[in-house]
C-alpha atoms as a PDB file:
ATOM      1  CA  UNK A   1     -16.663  23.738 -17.654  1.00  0.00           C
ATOM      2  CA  UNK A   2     -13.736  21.124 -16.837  1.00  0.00           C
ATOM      3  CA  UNK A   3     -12.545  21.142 -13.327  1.00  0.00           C
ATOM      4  CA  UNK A   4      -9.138  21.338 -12.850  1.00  0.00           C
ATOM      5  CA  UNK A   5      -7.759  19.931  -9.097  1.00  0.00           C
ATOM      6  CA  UNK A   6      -4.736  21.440  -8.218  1.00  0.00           C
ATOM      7  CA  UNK A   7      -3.876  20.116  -4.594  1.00  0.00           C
ATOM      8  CA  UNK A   8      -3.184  16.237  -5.799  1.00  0.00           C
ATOM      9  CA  UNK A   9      -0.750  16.181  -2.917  1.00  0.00           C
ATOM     10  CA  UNK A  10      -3.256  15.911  -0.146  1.00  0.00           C
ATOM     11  CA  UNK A  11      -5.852  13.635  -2.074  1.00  0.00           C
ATOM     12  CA  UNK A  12      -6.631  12.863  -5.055  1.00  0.00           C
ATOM     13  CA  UNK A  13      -9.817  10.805  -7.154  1.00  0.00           C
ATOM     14  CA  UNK A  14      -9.759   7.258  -6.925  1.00  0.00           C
ATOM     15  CA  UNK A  15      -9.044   5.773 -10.340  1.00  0.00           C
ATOM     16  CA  UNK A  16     -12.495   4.060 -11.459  1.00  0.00           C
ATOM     17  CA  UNK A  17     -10.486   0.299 -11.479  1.00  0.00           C
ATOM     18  CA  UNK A  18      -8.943   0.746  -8.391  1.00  0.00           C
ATOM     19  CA  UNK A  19     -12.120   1.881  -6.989  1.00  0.00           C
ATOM     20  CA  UNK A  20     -13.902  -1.193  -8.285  1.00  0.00           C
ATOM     21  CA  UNK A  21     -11.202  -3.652  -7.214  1.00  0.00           C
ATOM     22  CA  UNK A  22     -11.639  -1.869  -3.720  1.00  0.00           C
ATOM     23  CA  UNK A  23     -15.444  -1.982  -3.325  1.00  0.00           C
ATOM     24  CA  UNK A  24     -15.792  -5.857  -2.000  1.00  0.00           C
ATOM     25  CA  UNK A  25     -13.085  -4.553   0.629  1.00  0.00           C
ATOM     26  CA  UNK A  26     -15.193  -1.125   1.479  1.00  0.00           C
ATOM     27  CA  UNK A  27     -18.209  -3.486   1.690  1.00  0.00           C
ATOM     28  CA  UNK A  28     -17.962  -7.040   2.500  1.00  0.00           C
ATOM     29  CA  UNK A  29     -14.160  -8.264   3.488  1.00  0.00           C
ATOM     30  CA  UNK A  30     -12.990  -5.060   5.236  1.00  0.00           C
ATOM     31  CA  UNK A  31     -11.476  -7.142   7.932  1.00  0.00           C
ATOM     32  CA  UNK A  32      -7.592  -6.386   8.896  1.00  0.00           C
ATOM     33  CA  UNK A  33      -5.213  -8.309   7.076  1.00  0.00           C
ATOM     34  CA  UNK A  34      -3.163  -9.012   9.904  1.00  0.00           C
ATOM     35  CA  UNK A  35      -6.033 -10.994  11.586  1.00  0.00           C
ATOM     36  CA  UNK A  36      -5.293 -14.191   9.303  1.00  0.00           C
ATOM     37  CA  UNK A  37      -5.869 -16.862  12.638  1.00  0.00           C
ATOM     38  CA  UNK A  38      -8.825 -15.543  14.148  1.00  0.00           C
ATOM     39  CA  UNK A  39     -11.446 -15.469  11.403  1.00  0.00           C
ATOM     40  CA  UNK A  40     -11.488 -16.478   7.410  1.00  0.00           C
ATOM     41  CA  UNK A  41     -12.119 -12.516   6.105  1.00  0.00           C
ATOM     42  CA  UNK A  42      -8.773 -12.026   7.777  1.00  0.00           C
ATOM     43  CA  UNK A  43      -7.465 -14.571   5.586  1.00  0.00           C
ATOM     44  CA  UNK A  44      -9.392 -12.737   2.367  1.00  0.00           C
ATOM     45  CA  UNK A  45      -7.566  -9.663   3.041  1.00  0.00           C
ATOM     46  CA  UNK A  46      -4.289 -11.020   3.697  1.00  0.00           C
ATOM     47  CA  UNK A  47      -4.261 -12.741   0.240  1.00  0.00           C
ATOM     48  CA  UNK A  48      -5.586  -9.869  -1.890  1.00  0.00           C
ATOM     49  CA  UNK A  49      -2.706  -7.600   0.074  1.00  0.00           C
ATOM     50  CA  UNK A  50       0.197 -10.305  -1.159  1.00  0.00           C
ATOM     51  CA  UNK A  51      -1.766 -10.197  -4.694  1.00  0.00           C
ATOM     52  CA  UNK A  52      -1.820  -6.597  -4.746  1.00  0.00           C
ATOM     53  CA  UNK A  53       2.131  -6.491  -3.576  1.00  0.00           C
ATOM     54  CA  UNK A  54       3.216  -8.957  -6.156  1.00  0.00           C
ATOM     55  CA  UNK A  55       0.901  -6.969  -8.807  1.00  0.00           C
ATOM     56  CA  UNK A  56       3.012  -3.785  -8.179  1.00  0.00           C
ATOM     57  CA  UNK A  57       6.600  -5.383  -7.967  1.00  0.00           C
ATOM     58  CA  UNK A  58       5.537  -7.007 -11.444  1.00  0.00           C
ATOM     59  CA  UNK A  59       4.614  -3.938 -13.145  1.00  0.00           C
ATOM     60  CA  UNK A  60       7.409  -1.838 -11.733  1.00  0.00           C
ATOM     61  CA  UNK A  61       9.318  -5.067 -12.946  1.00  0.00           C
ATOM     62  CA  UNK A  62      10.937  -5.030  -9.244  1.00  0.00           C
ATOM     63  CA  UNK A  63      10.795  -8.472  -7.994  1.00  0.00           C
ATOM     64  CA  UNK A  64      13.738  -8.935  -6.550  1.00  0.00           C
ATOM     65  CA  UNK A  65      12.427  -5.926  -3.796  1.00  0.00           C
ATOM     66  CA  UNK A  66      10.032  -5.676  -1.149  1.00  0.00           C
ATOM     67  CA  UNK A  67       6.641  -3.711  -1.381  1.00  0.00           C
ATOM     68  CA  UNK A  68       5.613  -1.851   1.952  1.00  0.00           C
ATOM     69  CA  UNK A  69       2.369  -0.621   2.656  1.00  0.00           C
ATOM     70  CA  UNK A  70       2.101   2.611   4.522  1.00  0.00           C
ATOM     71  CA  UNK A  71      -1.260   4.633   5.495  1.00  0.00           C
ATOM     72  CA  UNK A  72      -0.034   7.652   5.300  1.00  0.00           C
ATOM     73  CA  UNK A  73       2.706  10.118   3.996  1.00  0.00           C
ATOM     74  CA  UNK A  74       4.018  10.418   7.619  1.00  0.00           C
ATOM     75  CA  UNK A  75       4.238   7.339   7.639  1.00  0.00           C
ATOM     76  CA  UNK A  76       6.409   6.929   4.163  1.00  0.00           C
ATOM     77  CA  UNK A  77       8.240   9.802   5.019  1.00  0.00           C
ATOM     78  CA  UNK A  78       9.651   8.289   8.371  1.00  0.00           C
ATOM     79  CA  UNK A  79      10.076   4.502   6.975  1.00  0.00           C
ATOM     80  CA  UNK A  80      12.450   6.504   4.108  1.00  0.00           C
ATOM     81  CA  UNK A  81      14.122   8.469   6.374  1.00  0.00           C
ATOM     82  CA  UNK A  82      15.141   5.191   8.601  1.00  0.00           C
ATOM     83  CA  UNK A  83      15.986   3.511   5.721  1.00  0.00           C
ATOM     84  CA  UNK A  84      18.729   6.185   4.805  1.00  0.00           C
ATOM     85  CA  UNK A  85      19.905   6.756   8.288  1.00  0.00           C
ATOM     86  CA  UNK A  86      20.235   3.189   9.297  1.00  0.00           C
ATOM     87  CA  UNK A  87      21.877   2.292   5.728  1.00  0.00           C
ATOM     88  CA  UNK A  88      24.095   5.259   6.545  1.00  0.00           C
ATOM     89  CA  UNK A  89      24.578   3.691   9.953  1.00  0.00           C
ATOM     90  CA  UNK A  90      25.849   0.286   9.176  1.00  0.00           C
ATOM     91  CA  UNK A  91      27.821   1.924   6.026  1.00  0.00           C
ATOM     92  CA  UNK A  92      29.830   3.727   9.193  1.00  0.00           C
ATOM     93  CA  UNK A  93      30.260   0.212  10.682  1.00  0.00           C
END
């Protein structure tokens, strides 16, 4: 029988290259990206984010835009809402 997953909204599988792409950071370089001066795994991380970032602009053919990361859909949610209110806000200006 095929199982069908209905609730893609609160998770959903890992596509297999993603996955693979992700393992070295699940395993060896899981250090934060942010930590670029204090140890060279920082600096791993930091450069396969910017890769990753200019990956998606590229395919989305969106250069000319900035790619955020978020970790969660709170997160999203709130950085779109700011966007609109504080576009609204200097609109008003």
């Amino acid at each position: 029988m095929n199982r069908i997953y209905f609730d893609n909204a609160a998770t959903t599988k890992v596509d297999d290259e993603v996955l693979k792409a992700m393992i070295p950071f699940f395993t060896q370089n899981y250090a934060i990206a942010s930590s670029i001066f204090s140890h060279e795994d920082g600096l791993i991380a930091q450069e396969a984010l910017e890769s990753a970032r200019a990956f998606i602009l590229d395919k989305l053919s969106a250069k000319d835009y900035r790619c955020i990361f978020t970790s969660n859909p709170t997160e999203s949610n709130n950085l779109a809402l700011k966007g609109i209110a504080f576009s609204k806000k200097r609109a008003i200006s």
